[in-house]
C-alpha atoms as a PDB file:
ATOM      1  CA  UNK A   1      -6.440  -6.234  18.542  1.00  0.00           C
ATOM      2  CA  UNK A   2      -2.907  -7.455  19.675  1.00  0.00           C
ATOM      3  CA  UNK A   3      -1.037  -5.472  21.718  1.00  0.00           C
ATOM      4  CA  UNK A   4       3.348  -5.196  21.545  1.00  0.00           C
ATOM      5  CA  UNK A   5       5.828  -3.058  23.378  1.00  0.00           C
ATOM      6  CA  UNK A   6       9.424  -3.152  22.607  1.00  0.00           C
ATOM      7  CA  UNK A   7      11.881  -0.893  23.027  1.00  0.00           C
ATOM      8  CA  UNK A   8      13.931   1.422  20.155  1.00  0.00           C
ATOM      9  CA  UNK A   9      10.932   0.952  17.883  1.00  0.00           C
ATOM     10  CA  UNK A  10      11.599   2.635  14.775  1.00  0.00           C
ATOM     11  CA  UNK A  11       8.027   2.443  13.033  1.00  0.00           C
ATOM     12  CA  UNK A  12       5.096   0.626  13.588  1.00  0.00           C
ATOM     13  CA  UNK A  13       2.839  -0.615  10.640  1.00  0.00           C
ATOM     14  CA  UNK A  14      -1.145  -1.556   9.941  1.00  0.00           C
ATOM     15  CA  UNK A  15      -1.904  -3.755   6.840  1.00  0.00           C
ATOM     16  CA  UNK A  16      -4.996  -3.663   5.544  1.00  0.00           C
ATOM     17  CA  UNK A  17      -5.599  -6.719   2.756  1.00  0.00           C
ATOM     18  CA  UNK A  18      -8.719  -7.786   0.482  1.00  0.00           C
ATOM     19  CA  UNK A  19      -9.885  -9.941   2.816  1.00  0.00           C
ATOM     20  CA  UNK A  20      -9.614  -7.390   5.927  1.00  0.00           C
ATOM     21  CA  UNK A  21      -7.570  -8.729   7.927  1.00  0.00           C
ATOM     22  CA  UNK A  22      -5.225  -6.275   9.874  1.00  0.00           C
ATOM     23  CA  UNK A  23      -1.232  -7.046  10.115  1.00  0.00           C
ATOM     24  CA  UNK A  24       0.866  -4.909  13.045  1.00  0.00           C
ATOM     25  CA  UNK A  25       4.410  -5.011  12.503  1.00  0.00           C
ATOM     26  CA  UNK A  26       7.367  -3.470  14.633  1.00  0.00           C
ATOM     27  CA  UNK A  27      10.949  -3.458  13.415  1.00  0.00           C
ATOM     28  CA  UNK A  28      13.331  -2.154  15.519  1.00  0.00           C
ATOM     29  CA  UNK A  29      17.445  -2.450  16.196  1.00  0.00           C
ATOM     30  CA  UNK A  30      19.465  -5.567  17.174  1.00  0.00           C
ATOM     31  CA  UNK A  31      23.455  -6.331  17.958  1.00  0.00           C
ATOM     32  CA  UNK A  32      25.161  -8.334  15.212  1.00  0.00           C
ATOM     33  CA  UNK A  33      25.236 -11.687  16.933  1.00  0.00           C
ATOM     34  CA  UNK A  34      21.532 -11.808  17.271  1.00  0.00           C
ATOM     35  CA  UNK A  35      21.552 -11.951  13.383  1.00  0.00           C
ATOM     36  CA  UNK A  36      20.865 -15.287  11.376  1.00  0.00           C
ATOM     37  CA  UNK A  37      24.393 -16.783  10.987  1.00  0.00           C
ATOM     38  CA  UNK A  38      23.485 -17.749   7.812  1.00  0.00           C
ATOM     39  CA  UNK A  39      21.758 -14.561   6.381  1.00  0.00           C
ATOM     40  CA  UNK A  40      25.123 -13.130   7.697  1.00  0.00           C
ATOM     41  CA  UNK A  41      27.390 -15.180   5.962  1.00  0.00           C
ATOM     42  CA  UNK A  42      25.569 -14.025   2.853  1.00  0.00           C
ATOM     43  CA  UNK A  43      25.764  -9.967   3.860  1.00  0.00           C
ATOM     44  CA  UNK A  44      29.788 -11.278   4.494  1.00  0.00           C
ATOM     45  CA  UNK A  45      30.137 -12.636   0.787  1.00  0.00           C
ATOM     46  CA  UNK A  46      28.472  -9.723  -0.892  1.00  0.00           C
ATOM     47  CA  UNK A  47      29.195  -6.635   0.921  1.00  0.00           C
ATOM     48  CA  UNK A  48      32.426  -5.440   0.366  1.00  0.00           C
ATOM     49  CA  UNK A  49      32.387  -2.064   0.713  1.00  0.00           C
ATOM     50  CA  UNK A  50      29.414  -1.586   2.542  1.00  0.00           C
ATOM     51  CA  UNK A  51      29.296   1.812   4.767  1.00  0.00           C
ATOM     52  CA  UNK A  52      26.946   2.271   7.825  1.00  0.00           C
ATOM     53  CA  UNK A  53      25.927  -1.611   8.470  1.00  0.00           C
ATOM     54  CA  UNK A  54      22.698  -1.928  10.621  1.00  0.00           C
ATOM     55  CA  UNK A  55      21.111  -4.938  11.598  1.00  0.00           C
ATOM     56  CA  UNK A  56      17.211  -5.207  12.301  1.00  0.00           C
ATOM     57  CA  UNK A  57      14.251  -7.552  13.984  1.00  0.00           C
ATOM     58  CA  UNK A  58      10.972  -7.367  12.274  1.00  0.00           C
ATOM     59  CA  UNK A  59       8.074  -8.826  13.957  1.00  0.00           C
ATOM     60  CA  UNK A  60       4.480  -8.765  12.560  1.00  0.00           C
ATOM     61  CA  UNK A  61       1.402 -10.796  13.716  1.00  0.00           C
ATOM     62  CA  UNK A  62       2.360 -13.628  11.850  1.00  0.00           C
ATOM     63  CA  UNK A  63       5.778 -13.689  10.772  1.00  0.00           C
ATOM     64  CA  UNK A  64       9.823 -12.409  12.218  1.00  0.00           C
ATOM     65  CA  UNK A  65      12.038 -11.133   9.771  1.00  0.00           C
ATOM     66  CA  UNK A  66      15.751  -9.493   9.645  1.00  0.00           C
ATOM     67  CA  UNK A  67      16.971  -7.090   7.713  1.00  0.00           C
ATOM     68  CA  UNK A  68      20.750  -5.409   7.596  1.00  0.00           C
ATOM     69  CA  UNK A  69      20.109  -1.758   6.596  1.00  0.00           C
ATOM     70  CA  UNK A  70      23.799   0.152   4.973  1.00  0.00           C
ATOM     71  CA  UNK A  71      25.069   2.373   2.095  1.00  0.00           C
ATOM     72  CA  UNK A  72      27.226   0.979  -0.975  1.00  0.00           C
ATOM     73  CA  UNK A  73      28.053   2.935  -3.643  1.00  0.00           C
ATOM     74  CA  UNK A  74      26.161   5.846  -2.841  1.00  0.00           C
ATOM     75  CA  UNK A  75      22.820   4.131  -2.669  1.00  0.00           C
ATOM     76  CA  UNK A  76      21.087   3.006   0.633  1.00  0.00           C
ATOM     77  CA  UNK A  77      20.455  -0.906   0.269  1.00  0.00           C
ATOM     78  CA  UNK A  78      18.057  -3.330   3.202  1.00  0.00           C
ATOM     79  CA  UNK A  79      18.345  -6.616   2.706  1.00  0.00           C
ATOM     80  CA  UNK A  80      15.696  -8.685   4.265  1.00  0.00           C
ATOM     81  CA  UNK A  81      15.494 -12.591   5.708  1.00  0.00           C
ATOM     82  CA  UNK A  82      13.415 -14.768   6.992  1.00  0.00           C
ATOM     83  CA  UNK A  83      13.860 -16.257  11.092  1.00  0.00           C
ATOM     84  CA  UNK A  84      15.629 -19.313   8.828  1.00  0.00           C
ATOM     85  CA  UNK A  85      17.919 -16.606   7.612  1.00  0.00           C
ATOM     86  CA  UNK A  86      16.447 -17.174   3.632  1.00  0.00           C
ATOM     87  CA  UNK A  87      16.642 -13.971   1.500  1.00  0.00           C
ATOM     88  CA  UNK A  88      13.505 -12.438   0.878  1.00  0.00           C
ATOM     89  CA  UNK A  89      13.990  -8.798  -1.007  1.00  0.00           C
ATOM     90  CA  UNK A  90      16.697  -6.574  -1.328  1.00  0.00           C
ATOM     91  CA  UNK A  91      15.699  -3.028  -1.732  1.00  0.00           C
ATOM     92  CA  UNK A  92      17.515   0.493  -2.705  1.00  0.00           C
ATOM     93  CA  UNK A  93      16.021   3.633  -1.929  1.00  0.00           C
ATOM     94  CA  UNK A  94      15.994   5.673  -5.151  1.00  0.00           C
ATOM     95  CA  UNK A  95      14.206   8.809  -6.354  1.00  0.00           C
ATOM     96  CA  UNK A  96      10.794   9.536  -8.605  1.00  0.00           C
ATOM     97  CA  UNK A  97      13.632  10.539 -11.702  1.00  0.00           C
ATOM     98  CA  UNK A  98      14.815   6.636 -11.395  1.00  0.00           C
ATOM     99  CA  UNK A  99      11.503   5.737 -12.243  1.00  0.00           C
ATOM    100  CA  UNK A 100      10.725   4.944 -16.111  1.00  0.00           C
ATOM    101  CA  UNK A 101       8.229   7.870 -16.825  1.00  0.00           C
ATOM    102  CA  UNK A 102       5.645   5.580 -18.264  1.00  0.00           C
ATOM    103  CA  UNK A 103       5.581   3.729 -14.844  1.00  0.00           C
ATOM    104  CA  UNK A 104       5.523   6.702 -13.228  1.00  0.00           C
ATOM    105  CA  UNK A 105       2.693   8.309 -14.532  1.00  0.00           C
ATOM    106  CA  UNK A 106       0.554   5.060 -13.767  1.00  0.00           C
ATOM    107  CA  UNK A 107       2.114   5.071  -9.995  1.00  0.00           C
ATOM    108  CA  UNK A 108       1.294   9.113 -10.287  1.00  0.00           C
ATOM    109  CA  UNK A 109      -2.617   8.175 -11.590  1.00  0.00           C
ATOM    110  CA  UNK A 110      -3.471   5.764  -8.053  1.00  0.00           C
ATOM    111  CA  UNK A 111      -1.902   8.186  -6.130  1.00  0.00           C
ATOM    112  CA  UNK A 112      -4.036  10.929  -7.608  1.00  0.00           C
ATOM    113  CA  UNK A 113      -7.233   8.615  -8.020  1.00  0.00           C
ATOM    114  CA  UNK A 114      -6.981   7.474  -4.587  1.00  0.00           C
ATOM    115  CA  UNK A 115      -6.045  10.538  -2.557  1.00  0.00           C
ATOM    116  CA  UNK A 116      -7.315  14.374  -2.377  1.00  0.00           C
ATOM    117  CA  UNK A 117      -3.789  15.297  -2.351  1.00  0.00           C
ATOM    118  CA  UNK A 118      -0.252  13.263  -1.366  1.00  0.00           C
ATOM    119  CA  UNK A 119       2.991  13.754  -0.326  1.00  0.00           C
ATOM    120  CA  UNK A 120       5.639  10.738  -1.091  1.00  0.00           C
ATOM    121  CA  UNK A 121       8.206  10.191   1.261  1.00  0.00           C
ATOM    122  CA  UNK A 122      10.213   7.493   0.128  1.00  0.00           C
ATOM    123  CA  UNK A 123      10.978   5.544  -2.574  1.00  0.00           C
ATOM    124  CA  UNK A 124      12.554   2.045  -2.718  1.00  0.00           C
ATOM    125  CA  UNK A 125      12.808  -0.199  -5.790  1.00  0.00           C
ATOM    126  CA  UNK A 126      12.178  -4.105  -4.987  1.00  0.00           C
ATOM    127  CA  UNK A 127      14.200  -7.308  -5.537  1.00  0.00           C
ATOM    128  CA  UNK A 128      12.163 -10.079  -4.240  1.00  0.00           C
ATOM    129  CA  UNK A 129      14.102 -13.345  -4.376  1.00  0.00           C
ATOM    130  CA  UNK A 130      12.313 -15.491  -7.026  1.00  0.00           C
ATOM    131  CA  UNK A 131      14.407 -18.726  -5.939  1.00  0.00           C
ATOM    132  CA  UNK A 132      17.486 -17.521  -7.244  1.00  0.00           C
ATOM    133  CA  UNK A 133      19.659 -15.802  -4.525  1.00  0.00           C
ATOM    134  CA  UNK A 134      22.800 -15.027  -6.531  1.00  0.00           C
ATOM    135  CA  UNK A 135      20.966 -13.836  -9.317  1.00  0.00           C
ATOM    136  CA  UNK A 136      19.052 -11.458  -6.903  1.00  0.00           C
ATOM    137  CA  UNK A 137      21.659  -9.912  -5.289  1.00  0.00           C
ATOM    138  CA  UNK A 138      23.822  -9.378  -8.455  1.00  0.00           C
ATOM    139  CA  UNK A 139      20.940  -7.885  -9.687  1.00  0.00           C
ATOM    140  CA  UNK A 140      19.939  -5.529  -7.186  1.00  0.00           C
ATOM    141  CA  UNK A 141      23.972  -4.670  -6.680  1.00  0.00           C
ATOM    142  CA  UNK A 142      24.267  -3.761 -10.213  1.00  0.00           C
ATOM    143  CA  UNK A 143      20.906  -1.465  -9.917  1.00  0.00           C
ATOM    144  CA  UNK A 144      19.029  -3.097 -12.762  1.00  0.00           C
ATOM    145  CA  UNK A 145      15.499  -2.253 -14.295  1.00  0.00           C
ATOM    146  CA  UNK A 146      14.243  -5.621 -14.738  1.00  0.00           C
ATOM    147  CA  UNK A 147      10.483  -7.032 -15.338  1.00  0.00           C
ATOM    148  CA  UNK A 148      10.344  -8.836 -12.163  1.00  0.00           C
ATOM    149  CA  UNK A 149      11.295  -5.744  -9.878  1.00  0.00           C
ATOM    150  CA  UNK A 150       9.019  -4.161  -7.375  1.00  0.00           C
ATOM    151  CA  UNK A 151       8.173  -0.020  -6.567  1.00  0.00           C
ATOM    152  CA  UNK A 152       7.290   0.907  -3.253  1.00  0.00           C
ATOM    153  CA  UNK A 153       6.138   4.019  -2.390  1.00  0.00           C
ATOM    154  CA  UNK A 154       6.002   5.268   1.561  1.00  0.00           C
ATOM    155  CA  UNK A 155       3.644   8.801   1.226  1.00  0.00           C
ATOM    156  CA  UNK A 156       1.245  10.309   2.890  1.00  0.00           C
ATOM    157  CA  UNK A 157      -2.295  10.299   1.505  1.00  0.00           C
ATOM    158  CA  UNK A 158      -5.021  12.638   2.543  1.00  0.00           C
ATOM    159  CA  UNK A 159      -8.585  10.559   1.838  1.00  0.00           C
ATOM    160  CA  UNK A 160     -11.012  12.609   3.826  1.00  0.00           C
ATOM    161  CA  UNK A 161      -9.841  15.263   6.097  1.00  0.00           C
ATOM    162  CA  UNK A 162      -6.942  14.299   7.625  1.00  0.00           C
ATOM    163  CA  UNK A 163      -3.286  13.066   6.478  1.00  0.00           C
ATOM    164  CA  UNK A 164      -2.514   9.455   6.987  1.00  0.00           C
ATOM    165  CA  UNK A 165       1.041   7.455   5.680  1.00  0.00           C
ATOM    166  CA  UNK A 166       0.834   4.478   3.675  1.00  0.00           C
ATOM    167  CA  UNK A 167       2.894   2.019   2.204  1.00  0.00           C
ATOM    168  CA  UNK A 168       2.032   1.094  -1.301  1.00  0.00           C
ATOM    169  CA  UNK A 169       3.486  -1.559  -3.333  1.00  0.00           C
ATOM    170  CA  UNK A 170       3.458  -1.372  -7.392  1.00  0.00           C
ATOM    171  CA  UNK A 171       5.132  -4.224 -10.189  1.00  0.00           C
ATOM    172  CA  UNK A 172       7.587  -2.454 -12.423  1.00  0.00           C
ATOM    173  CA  UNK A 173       4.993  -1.813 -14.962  1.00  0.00           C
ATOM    174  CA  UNK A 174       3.670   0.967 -12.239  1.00  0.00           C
ATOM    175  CA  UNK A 175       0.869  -1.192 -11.901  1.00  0.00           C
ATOM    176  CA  UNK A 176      -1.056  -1.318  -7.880  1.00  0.00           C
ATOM    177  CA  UNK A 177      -0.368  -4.768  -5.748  1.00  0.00           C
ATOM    178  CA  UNK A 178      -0.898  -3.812  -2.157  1.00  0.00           C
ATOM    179  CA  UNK A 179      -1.738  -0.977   0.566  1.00  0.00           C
ATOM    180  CA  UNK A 180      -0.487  -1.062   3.905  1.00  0.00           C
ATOM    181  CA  UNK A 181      -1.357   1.737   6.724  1.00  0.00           C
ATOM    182  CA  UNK A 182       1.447   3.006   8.727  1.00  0.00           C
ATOM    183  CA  UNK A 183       1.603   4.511  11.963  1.00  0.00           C
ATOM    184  CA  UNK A 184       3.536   6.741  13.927  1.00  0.00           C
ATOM    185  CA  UNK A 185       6.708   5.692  15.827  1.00  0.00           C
ATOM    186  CA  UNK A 186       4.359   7.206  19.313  1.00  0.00           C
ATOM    187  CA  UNK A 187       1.766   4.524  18.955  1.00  0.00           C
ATOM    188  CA  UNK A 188       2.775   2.712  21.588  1.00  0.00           C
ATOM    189  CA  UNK A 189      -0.102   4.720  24.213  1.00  0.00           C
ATOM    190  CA  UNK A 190      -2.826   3.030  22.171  1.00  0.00           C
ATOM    191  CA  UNK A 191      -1.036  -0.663  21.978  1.00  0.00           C
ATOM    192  CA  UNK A 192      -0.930  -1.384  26.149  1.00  0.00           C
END
């Protein structure tokens, strides 16, 4: 097991893939000039407007990541890069009622299938960047319902007797991709 301490730790995160293999990941606050410059010269073209800008260090056993966390519009966006400052996803937090109901009932069906009872506690709709930057953040900015869009779903799940959170990942057809186990923020005693 690897073992991280740093401090203002929002979250800490387990994920659990196919193949078994275990992911930690920590994400916690940073100042502005430890940002990408070139991820921020893309947050400086498109955010006009933005409330409540928040930048952010991801770290994970094998990758670091940076996302800039704000409100626009009255919707919460993150925007996440890569160390090279490359978009990755943009996503919105939104609300079960923005979900098509078709989509919803299959995301409703794991959920159901897979836990003896569940609690979501978050909701974010997915733009991963398919190569197209531009198109991907006009996109996301102008909230669209498109094929290539992601659901994920932060609840928590109880599976035998005790309540654990998880971070589940569906395609926009409300169809399962990935599970990832979260932790609490207070894991730290058990990491060092």
């Amino acid at each position: 097991m690897m073992k991280f301490k740093f401090l203002g730790v929002l979250f800490f995160l387990v994920t659990i893939t196919t193949t078994a293999q275990v992911k930690y990941e920590r994400e916690f606050r940073i100042k502005k000039s430890q940002f990408p410059a070139i991820a921020h010269q893309v947050l400086k073209n498109n955010l006009q407007g933005a409330k409540r800008l928040k930048f952010y260090k991801e770290i994970d056993s094998t990758n670091i990541s940076y996302e800039a966390k704000f409100k626009k519009s009255r919707l919460w966006y993150s925007i996440e890069f890569n160390k090279e400052g490359v978009l990755e996803d943009i996503e919105i937090t939104i609300n079960e009622v923005d979900i098509p109901n078709e989509t919803f009932d299959k995301i409703h069906h794991f959920l159901t299938t897979n836990f003896i009872s569940y609690k979501i506690k978050k909701i974010q709709q997915q733009y991963v960047n398919n190569g197209d930057e531009a198109k991907v953040i006009k996109d996301a900015f102008q909230n669209l319902m498109l094929p290539y869009i992601n659901y994920e779903i932060m609840c928590s799940g109880k599976k035998d007797k005790a309540y654990q959170d998880f971070e589940i990942l569906f395609n926009s057809e409300g169809i399962f991709k990935s599970i990832r186990k979260s932790l609490p923020a207070n894991y730290d005693h058990v990491l060092y």
